[in-house]
C-alpha atoms as a PDB file:
ATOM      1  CA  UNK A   1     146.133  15.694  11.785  1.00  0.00           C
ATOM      2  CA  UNK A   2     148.017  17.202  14.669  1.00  0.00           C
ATOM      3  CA  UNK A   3     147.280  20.271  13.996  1.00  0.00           C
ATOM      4  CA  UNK A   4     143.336  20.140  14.029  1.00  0.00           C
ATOM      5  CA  UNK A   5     144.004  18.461  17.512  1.00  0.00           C
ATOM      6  CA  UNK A   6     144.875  21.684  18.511  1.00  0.00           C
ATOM      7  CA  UNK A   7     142.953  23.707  17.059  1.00  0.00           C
ATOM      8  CA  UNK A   8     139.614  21.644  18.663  1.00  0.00           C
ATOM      9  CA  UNK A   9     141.293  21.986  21.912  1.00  0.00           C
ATOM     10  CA  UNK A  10     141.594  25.854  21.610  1.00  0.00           C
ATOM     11  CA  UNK A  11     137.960  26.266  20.935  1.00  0.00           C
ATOM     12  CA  UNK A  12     136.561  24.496  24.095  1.00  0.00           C
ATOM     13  CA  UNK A  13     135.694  26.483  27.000  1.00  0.00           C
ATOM     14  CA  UNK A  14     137.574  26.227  30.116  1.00  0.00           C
ATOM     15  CA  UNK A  15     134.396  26.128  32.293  1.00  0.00           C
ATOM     16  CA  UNK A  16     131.210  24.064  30.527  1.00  0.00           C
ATOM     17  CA  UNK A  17     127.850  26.146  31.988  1.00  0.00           C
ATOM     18  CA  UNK A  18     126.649  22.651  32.643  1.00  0.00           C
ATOM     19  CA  UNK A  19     128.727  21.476  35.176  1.00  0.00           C
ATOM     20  CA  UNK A  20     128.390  22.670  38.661  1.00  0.00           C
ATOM     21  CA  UNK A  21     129.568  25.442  40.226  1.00  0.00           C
ATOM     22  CA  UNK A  22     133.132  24.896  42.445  1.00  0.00           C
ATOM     23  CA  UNK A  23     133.225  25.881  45.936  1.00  0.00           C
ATOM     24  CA  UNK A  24     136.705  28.305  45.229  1.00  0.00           C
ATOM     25  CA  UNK A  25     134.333  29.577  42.171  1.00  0.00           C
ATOM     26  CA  UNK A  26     132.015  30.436  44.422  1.00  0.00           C
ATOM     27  CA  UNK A  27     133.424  31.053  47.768  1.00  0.00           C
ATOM     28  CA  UNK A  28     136.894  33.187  47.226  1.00  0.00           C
ATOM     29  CA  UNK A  29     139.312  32.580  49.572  1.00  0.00           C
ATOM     30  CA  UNK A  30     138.530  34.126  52.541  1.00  0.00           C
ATOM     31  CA  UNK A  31     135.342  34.584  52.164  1.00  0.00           C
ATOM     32  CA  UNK A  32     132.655  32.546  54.733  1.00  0.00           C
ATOM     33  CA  UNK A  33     130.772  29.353  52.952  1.00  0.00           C
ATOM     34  CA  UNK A  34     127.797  27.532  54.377  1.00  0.00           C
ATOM     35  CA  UNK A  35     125.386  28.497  57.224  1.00  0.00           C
ATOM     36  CA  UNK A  36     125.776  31.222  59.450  1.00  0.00           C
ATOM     37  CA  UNK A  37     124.261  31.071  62.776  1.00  0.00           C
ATOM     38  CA  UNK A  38     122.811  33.245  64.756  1.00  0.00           C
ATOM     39  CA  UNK A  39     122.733  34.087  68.320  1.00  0.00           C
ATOM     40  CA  UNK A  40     119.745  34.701  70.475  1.00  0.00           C
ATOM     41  CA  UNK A  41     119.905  38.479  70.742  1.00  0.00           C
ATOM     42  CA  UNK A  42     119.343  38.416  67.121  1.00  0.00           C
ATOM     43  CA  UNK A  43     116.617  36.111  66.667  1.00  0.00           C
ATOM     44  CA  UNK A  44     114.749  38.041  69.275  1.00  0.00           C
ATOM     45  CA  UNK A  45     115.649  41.711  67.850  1.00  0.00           C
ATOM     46  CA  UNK A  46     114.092  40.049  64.010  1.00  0.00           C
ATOM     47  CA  UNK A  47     111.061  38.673  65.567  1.00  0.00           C
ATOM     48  CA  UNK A  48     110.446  42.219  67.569  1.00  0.00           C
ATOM     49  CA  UNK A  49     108.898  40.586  70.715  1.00  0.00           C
ATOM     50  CA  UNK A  50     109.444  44.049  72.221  1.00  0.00           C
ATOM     51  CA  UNK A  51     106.508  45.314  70.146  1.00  0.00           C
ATOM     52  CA  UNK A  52     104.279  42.974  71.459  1.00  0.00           C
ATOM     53  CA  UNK A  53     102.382  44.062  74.749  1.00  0.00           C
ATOM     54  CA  UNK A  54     103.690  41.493  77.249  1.00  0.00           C
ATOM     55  CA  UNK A  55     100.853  39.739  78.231  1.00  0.00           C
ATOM     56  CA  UNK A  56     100.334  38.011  74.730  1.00  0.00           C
ATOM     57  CA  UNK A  57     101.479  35.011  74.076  1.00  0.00           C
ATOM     58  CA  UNK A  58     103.550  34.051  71.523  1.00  0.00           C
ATOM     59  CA  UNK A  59     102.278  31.149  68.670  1.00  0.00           C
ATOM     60  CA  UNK A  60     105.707  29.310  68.691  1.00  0.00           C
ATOM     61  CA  UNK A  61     105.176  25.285  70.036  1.00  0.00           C
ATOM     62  CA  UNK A  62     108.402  24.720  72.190  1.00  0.00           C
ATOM     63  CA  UNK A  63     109.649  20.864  73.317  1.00  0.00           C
ATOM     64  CA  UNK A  64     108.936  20.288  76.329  1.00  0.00           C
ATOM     65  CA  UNK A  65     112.164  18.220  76.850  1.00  0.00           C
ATOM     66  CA  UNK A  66     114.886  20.091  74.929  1.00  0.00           C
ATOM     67  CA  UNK A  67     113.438  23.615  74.651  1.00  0.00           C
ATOM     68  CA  UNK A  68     113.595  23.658  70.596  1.00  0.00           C
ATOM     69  CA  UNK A  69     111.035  24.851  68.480  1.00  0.00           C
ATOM     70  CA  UNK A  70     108.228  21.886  68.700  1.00  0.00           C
ATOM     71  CA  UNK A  71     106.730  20.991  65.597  1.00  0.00           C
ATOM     72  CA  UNK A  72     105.098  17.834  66.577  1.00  0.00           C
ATOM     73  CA  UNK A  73     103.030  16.216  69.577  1.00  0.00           C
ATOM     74  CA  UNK A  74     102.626  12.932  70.763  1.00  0.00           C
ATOM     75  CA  UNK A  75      98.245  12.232  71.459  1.00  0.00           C
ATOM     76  CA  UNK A  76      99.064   9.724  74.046  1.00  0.00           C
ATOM     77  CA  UNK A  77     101.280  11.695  76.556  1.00  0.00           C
ATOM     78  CA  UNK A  78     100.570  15.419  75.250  1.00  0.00           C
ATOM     79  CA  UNK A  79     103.536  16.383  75.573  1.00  0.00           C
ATOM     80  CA  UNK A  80     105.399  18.252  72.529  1.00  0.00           C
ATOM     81  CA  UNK A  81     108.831  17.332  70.689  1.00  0.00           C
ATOM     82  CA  UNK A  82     111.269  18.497  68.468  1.00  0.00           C
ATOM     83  CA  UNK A  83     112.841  14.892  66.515  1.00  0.00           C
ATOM     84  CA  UNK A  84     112.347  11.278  66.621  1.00  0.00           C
ATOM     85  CA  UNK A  85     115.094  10.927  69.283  1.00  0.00           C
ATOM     86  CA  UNK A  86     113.045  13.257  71.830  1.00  0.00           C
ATOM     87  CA  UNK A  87     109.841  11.300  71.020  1.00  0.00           C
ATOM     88  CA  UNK A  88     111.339   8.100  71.252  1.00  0.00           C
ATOM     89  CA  UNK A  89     112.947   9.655  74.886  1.00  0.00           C
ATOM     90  CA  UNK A  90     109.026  10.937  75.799  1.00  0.00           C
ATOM     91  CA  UNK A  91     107.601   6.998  75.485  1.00  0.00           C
ATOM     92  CA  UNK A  92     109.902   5.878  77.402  1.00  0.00           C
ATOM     93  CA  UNK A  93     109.480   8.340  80.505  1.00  0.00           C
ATOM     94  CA  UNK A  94     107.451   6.625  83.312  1.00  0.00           C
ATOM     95  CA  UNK A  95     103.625   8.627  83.525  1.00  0.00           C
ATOM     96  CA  UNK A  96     105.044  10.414  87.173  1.00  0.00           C
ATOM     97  CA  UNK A  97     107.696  12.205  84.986  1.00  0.00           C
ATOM     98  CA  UNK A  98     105.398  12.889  82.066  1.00  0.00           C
ATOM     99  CA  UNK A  99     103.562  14.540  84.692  1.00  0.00           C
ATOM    100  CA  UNK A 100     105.761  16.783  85.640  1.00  0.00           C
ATOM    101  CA  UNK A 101     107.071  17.737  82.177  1.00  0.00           C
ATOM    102  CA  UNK A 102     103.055  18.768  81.609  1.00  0.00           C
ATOM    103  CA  UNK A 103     102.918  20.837  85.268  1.00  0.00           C
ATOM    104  CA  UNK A 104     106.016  22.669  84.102  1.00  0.00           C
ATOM    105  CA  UNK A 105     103.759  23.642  81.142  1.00  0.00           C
ATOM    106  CA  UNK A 106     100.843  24.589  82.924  1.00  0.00           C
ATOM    107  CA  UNK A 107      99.095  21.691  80.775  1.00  0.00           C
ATOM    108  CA  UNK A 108      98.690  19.330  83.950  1.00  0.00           C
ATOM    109  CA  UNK A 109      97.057  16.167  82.406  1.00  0.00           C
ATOM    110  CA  UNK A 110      95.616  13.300  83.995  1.00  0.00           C
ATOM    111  CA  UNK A 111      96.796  10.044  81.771  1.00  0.00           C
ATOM    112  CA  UNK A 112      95.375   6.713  82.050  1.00  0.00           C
END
């Protein structure tokens, strides 16, 4: 009986294609894991803003509080935001700062 033991245990693979792959599997040592980030020179030099003429605009919404890309904006005080902690930052601001934030935009707004 011992001896099919081993023999079953010689004939399973040491890695099952099933299971996930491990980080050292994947990632030698050494070698950089997870997100790399990247500065602004290079975001600008892969969007090629040089090639556009410079008095067109660029399409990109930007938060008006933080200065990240913008991909939402609140109807009651116009103004744009990047997360829920900037928009819940925006209803709290009294209507003179909201104000402000819009003049800075060129988007001046008179709210009710």
């Amino acid at each position: 009986m011992e001896r099919e033991v081993l023999e079953a245990e010689l004939v399973l693979p040491t890695h099952m294609k099933f299971k996930k792959i491990q980080m050292y599997d994947k990632y030698p040592k050494g070698q950089a894991r997870g997100r790399h980030w990247k500065h602004l020179k290079q975001i600008i030099q892969a969007e090629n803003y040089e090639n556009y003429p410079p008095h067109l605009p660029t399409c990109k919404k930007i938060c008006d509080i933080t200065g990240f890309e913008a991909p939402y904006f609140d109807p009651r005080t116009k103004l744009r935001y990047a997360n829920t902690e900037v928009f819940k930052i925006i209803r709290s601001l009294p209507n003179d700062y909201v104000q402000r934030y819009l003049a800075l935009r060129n988007a001046a707004v008179v709210l009710r």
